[in-house]
N, C-alpha and C. Protein backbone atom coordinates (compact mmCIF):
# COMPACT_ATOMS: atom_id res chain seq x y z
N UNK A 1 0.84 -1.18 0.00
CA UNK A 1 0.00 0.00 0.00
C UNK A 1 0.89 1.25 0.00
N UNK A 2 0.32 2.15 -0.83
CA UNK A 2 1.39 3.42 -0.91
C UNK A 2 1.06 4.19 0.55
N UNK A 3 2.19 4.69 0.53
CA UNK A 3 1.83 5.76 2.34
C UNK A 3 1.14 7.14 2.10
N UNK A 4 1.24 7.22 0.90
CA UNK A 4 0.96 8.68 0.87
C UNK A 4 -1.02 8.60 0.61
N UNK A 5 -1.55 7.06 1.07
CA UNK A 5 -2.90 6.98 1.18
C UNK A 5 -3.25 7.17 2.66
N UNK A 6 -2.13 6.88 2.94
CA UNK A 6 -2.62 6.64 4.85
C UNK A 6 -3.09 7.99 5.23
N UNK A 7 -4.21 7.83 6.33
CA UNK A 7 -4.96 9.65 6.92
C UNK A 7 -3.54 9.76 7.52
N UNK A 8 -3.61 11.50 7.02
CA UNK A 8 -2.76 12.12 7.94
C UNK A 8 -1.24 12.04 7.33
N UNK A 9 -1.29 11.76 6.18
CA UNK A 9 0.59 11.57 5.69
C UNK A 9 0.53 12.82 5.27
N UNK A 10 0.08 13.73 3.95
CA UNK A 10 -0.17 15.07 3.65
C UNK A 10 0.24 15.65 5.04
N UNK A 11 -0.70 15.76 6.00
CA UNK A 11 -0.73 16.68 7.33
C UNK A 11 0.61 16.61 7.64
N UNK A 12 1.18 15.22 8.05
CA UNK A 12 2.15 14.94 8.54
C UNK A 12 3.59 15.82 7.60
N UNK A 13 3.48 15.29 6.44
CA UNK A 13 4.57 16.28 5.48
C UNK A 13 4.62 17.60 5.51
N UNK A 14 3.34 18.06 5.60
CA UNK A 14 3.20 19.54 5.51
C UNK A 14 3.95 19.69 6.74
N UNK A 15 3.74 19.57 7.89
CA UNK A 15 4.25 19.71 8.66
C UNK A 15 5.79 19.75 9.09
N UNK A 16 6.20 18.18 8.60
CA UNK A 16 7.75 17.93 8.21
C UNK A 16 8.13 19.23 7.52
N UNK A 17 8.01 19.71 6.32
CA UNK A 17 8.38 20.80 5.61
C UNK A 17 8.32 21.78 6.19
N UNK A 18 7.64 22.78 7.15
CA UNK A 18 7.60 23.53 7.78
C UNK A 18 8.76 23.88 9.08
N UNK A 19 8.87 22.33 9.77
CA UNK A 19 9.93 22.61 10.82
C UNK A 19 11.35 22.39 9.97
N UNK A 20 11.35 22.49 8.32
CA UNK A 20 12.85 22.22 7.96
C UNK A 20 13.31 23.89 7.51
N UNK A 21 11.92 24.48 7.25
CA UNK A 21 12.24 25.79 7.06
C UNK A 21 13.63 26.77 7.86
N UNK A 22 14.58 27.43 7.58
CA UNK A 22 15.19 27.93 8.59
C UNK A 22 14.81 29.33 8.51
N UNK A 23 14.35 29.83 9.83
CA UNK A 23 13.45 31.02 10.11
C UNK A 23 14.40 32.13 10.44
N UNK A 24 15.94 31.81 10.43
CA UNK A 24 16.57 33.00 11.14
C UNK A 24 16.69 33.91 10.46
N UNK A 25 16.94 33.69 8.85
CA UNK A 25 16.91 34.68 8.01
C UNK A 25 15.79 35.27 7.20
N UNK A 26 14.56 34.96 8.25
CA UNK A 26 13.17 35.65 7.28
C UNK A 26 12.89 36.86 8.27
N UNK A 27 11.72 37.63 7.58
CA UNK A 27 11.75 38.53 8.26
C UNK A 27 10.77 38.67 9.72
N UNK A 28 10.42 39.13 10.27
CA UNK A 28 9.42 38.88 11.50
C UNK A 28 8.18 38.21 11.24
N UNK A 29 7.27 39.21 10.03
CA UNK A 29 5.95 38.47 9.55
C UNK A 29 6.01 37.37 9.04
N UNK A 30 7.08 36.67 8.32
CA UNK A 30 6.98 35.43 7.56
C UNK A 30 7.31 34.47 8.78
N UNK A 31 8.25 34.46 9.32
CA UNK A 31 8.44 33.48 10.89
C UNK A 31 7.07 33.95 11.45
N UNK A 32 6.25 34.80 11.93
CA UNK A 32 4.97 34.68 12.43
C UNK A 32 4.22 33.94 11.82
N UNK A 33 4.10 33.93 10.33
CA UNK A 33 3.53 33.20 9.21
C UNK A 33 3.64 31.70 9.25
N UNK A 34 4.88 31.15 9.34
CA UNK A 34 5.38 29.85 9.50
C UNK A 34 4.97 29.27 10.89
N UNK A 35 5.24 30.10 11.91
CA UNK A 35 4.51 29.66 13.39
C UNK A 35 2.98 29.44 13.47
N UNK A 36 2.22 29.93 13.45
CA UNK A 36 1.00 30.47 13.04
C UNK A 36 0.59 28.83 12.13
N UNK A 37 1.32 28.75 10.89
CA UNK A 37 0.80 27.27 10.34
C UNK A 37 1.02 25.97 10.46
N UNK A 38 2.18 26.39 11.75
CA UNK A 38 2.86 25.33 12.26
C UNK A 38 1.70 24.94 13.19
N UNK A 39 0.63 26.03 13.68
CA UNK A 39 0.12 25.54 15.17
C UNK A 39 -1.15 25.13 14.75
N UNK A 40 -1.41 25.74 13.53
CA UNK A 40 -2.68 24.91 12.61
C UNK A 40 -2.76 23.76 12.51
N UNK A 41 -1.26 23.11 12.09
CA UNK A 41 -1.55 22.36 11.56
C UNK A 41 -1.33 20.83 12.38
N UNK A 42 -1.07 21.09 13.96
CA UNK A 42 -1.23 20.47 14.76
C UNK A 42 -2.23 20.17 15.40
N UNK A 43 -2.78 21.76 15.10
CA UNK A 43 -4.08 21.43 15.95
C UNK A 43 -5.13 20.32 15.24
N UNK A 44 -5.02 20.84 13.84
CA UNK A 44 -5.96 19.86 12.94
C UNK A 44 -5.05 18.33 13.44
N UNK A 45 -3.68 18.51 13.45
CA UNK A 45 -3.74 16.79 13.68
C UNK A 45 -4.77 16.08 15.12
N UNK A 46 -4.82 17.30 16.01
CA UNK A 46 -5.31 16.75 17.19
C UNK A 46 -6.63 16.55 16.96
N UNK A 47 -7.34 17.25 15.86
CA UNK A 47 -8.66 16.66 15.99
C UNK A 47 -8.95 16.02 15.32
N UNK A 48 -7.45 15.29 14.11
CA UNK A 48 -7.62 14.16 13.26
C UNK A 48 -7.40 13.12 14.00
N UNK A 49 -7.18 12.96 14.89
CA UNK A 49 -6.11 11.94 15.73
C UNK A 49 -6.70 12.32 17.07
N UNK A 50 -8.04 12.41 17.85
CA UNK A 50 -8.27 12.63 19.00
C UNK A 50 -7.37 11.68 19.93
N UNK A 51 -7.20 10.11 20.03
CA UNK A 51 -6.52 9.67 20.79
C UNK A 51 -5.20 10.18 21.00
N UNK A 52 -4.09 11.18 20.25
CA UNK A 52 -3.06 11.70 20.44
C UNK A 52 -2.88 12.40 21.10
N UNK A 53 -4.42 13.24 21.56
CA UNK A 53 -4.33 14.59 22.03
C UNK A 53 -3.86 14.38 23.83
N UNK A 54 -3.41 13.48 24.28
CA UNK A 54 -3.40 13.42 25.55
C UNK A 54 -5.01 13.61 26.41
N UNK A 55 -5.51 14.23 26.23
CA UNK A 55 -6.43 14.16 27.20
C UNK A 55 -7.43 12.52 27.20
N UNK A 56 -7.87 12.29 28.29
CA UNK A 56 -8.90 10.66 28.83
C UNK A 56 -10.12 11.10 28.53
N UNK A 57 -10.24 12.20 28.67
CA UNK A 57 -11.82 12.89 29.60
C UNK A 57 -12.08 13.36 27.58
N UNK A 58 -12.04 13.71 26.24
CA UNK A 58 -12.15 14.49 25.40
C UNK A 58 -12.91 13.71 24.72
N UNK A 59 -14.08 14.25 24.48
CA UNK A 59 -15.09 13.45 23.44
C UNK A 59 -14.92 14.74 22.17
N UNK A 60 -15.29 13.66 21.12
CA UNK A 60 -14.94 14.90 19.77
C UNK A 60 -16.70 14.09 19.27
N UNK A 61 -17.34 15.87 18.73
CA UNK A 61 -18.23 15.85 18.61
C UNK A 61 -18.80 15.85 16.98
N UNK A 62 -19.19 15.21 16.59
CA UNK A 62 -19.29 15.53 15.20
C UNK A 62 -21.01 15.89 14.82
């Protein structure tokens, strides 16, 4: 089976690609920019992936 079918490989890459970025030489807004989609795109993993999120008590409501 190819991986790039599995839920969450996209998310997962996007992600990979983002923390390879090196932010020291951008300017303030674009590192805000990169942070900012970095925290998106975790968050969406957490509500792709409720069991990851650490919490016992979290029902996800659909």
């Amino acid at each position: 089976m190819d991986p790039r079918n599995t839920p969450g490989y996209r998310l997962h890459r996007s992600l990979t690609n983002l923390n390879r970025i090196e932010t020291a030489g951008l300017d303030d807004a674009d590192q805000e920019r990169i942070e900012a989609a970095k925290t998106l795109l975790q968050d969406v993993s957490l509500l792709s992936h409720p069991e990851h999120s650490g919490g016992a008590d979290t029902q996800v409501e659909s």
